[in-house]
Protein backbone atom coordinates (compact mmCIF):
# COMPACT_ATOMS: atom_id res chain seq x y z
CA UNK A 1 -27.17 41.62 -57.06
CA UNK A 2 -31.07 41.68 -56.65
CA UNK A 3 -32.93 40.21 -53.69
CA UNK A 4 -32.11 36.53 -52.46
CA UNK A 5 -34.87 33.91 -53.46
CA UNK A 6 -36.92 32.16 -50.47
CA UNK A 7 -35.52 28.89 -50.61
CA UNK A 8 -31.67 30.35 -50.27
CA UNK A 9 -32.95 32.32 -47.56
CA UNK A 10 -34.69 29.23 -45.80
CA UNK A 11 -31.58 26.73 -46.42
CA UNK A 12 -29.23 29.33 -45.09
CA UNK A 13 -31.66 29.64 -41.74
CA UNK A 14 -31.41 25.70 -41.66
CA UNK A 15 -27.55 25.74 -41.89
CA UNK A 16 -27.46 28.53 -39.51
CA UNK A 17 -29.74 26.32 -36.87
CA UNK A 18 -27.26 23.57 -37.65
CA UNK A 19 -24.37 25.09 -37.48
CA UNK A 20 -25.72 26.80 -33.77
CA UNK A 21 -26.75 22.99 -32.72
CA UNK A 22 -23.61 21.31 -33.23
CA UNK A 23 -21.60 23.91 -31.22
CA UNK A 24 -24.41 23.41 -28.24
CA UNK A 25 -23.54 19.91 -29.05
CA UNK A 26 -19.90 20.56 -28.73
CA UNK A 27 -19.46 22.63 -25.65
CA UNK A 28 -22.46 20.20 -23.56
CA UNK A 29 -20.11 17.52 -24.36
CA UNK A 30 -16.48 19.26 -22.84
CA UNK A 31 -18.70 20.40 -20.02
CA UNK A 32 -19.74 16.33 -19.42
CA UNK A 33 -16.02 15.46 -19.26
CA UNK A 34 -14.57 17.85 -17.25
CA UNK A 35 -13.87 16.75 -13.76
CA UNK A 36 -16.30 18.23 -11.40
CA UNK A 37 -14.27 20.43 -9.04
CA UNK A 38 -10.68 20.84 -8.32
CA UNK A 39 -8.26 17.63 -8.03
CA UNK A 40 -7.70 15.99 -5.25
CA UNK A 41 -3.90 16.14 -4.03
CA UNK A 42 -2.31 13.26 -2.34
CA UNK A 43 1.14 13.10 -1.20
CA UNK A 44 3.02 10.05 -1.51
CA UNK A 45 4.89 9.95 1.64
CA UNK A 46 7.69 7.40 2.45
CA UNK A 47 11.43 6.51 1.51
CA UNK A 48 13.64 5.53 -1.29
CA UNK A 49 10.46 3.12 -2.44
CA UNK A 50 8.99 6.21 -2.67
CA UNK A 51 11.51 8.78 -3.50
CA UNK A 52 12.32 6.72 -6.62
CA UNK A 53 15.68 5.43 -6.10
CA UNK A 54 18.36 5.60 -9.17
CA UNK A 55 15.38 6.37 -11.82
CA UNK A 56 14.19 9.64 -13.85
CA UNK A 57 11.58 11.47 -11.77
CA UNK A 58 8.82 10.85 -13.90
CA UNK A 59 9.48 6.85 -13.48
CA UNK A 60 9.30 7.15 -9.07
CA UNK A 61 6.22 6.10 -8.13
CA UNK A 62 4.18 8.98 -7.26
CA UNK A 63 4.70 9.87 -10.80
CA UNK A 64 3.71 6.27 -12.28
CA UNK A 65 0.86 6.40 -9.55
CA UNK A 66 -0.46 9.94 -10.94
CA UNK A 67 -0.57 8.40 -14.86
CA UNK A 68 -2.29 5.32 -13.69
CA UNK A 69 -4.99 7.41 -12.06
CA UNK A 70 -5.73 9.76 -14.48
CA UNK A 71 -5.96 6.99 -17.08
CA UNK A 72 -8.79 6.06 -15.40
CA UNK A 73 -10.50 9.19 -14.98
CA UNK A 74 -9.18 10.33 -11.73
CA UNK A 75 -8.38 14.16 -11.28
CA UNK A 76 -5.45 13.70 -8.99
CA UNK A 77 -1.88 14.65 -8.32
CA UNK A 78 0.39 12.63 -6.56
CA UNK A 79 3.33 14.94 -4.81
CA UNK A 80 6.64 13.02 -4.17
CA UNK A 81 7.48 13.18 -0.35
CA UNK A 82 10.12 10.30 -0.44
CA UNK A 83 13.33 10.69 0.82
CA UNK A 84 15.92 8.03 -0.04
CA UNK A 85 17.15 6.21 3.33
CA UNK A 86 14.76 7.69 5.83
CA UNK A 87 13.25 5.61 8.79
CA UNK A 88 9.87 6.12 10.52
CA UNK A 89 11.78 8.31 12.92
CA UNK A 90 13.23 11.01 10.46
CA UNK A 91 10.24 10.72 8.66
CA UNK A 92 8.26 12.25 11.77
CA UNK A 93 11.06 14.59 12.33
CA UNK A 94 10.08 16.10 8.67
CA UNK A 95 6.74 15.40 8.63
CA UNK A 96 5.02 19.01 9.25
CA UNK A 97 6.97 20.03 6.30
CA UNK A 98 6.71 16.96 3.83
CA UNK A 99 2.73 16.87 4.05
CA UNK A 100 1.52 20.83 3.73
CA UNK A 101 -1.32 22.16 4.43
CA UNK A 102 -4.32 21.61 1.67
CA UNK A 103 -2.99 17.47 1.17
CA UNK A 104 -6.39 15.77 0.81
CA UNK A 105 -4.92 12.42 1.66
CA UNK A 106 -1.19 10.42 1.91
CA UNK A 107 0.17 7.39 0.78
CA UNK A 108 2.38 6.28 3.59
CA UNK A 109 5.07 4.17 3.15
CA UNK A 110 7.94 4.01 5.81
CA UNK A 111 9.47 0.98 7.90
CA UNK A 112 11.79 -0.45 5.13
CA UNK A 113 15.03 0.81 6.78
CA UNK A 114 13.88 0.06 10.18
CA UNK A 115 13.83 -3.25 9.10
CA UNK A 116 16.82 -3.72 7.31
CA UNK A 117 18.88 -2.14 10.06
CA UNK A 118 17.20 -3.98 12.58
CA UNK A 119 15.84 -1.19 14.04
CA UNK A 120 13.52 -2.73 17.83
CA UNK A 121 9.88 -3.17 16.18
CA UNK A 122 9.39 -0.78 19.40
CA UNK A 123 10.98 2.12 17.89
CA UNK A 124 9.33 1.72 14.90
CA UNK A 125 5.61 1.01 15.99
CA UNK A 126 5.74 4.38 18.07
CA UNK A 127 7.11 6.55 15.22
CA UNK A 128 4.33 5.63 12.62
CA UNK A 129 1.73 5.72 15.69
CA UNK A 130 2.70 9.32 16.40
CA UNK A 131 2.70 9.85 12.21
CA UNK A 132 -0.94 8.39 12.18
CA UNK A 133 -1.70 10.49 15.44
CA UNK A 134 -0.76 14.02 13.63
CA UNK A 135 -1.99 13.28 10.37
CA UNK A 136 -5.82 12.41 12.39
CA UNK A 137 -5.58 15.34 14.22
CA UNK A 138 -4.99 17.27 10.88
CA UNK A 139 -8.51 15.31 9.65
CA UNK A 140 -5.63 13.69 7.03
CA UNK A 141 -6.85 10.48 5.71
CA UNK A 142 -3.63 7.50 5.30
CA UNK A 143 -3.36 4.86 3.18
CA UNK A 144 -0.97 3.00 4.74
CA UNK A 145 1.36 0.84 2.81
CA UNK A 146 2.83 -1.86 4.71
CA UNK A 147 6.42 -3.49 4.64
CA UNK A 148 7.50 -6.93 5.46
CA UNK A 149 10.23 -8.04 7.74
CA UNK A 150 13.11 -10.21 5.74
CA UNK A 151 13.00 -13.97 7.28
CA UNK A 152 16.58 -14.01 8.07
CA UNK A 153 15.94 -11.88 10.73
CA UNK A 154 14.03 -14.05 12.91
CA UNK A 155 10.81 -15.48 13.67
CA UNK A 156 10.82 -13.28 16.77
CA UNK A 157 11.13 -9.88 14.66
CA UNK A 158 9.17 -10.87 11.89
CA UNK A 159 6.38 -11.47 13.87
CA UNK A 160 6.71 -8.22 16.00
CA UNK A 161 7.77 -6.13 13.16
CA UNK A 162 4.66 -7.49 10.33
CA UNK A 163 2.78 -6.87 13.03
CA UNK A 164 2.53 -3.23 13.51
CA UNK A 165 1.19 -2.08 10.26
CA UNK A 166 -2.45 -3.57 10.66
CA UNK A 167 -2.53 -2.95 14.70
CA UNK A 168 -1.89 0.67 14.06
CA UNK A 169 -4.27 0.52 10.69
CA UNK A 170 -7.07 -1.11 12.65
CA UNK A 171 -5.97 1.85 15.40
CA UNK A 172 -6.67 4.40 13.39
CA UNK A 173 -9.42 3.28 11.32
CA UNK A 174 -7.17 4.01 8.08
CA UNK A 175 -6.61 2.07 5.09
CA UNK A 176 -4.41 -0.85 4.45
CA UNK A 177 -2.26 -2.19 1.86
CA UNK A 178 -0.68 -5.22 3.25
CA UNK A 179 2.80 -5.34 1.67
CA UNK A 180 3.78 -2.24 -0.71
CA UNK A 181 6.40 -4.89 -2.85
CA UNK A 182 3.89 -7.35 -3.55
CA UNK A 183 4.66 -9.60 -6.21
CA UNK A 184 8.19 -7.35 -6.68
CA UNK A 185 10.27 -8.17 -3.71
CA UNK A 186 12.65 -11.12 -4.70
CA UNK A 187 11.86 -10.89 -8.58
CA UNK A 188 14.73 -10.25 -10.48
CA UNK A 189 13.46 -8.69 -13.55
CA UNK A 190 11.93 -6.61 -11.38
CA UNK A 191 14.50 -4.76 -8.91
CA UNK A 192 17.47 -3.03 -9.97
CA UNK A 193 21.16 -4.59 -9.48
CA UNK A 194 21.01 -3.89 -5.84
CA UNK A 195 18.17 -6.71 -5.58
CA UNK A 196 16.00 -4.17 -3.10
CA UNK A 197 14.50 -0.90 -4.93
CA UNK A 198 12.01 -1.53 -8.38
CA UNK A 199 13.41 -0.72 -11.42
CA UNK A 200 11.11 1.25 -13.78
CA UNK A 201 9.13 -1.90 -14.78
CA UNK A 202 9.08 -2.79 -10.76
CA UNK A 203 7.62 0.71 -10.26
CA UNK A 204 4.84 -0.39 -12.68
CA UNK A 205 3.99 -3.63 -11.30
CA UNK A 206 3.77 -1.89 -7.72
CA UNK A 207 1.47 0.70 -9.30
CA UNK A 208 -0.60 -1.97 -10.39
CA UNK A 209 -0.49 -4.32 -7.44
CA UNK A 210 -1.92 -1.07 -5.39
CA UNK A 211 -3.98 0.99 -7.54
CA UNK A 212 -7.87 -0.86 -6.40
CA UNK A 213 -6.71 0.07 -3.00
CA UNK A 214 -6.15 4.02 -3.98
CA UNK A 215 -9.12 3.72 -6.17
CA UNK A 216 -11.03 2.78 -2.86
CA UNK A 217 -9.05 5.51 -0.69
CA UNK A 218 -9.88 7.94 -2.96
CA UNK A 219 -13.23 7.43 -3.13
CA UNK A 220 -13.66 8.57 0.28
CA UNK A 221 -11.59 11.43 0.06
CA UNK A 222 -13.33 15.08 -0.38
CA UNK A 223 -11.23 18.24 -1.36
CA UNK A 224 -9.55 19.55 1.06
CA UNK A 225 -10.91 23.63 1.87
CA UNK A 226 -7.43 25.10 1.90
């Protein structure tokens, strides 16, 4: 076949070196957008709001919460720790459990039953204080999500019972989002026949209403060591 001439032998050198660049290229690039260090795991702690009442898993709103994040970048995940009827009380009866070791931070959203049972504001105030308590001595960071008493029970109660999520907030020094149903509570189109728990597009449109304040949370959250 004889010897190759020069100029083959110095344009396949210059493919070569191109070839060799645009892999550099390639692999700098995947090592610019993957997430520095492991994600950070939250667990969305709470109640039916949470649990995802009478929708598919993947429409609850630790699972709407997750997509939102990661859309914008965020390496989370977002475990669901909701269980459909619980108060604050059997939600610190299963909270050792419900938020394991190696959580980096939790959503918590509890109170709605307490309130529509009338639960005393008393009862409730001390069962997310002692939540708060255990979570800070675990070094836990909260986001708390806070509920809203309905006005038919009584200036009284509302007062007492809107009340406790930003004493105990300001308590602990943890973040607060004022009113987890903002801009859903009340709208039809928004709640399922039952006029009380989001539908999918509800789910959304709380997802939306609170994902600055996560944003914020999680930027002072560092991974957990477990």
């Amino acid at each position: 076949m004889g010897r190759p001439r020069p100029e083959r032998q110095g344009g396949r050198r210059v493919a070569a070196l191109l070839v060799l660049f645009a892999a550099l290229g390639s692999l700098n690039g995947s090592l610019a957008a993957a997430p520095a260090g492991r994600s950070l795991n939250l667990v969305a702690f709470g109640d039916s709001l949470t649990a995802g009442y009478r929708l598919p898993a993947d429409a609850a709103f630790p699972a709407a919460l997750e997509r939102a994040l990661r859309a914008r970048g965020h390496a989370v995940t977002v475990a669901n720790a909701g269980v459909s009827g619980d108060t604050t009380t059997a939600g610190l009866d299963r909270l050792e459990w419900s938020v394991p070791d190696g959580t980096d931070g939790v959503i918590l959203e509890l109170g709605g039953n307490d309130m529509l049972r009338g639960t005393d504001p008393a009862v409730t105030r001390k069962a997310l204080d002692t939540i708060l308590a255990r979570l800070q001595e675990r070094n836990i960071p909260v986001l708390l999500a806070g509920m809203r008493a309905s006005a038919n029970l009584g200036p009284d109660y509302v007062a007492r019972f809107d009340a406790i999520f930003p004493d105990l907030a300001q308590k602990y020094g943890v973040a607060l989002y004022p009113f987890f149903l903002q801009g859903v509570a009340g709208e039809r189109g928004l709640n399922l026949d039952d006029g009380m728990h989001p539908n999918a597009k509800g789910v959304e449109a709380v997802v939306a209403g609170i994902l600055p304040a996560v944003e914020r949370f999680l930027g002072k959250l560092k991974p957990s060591s477990q």
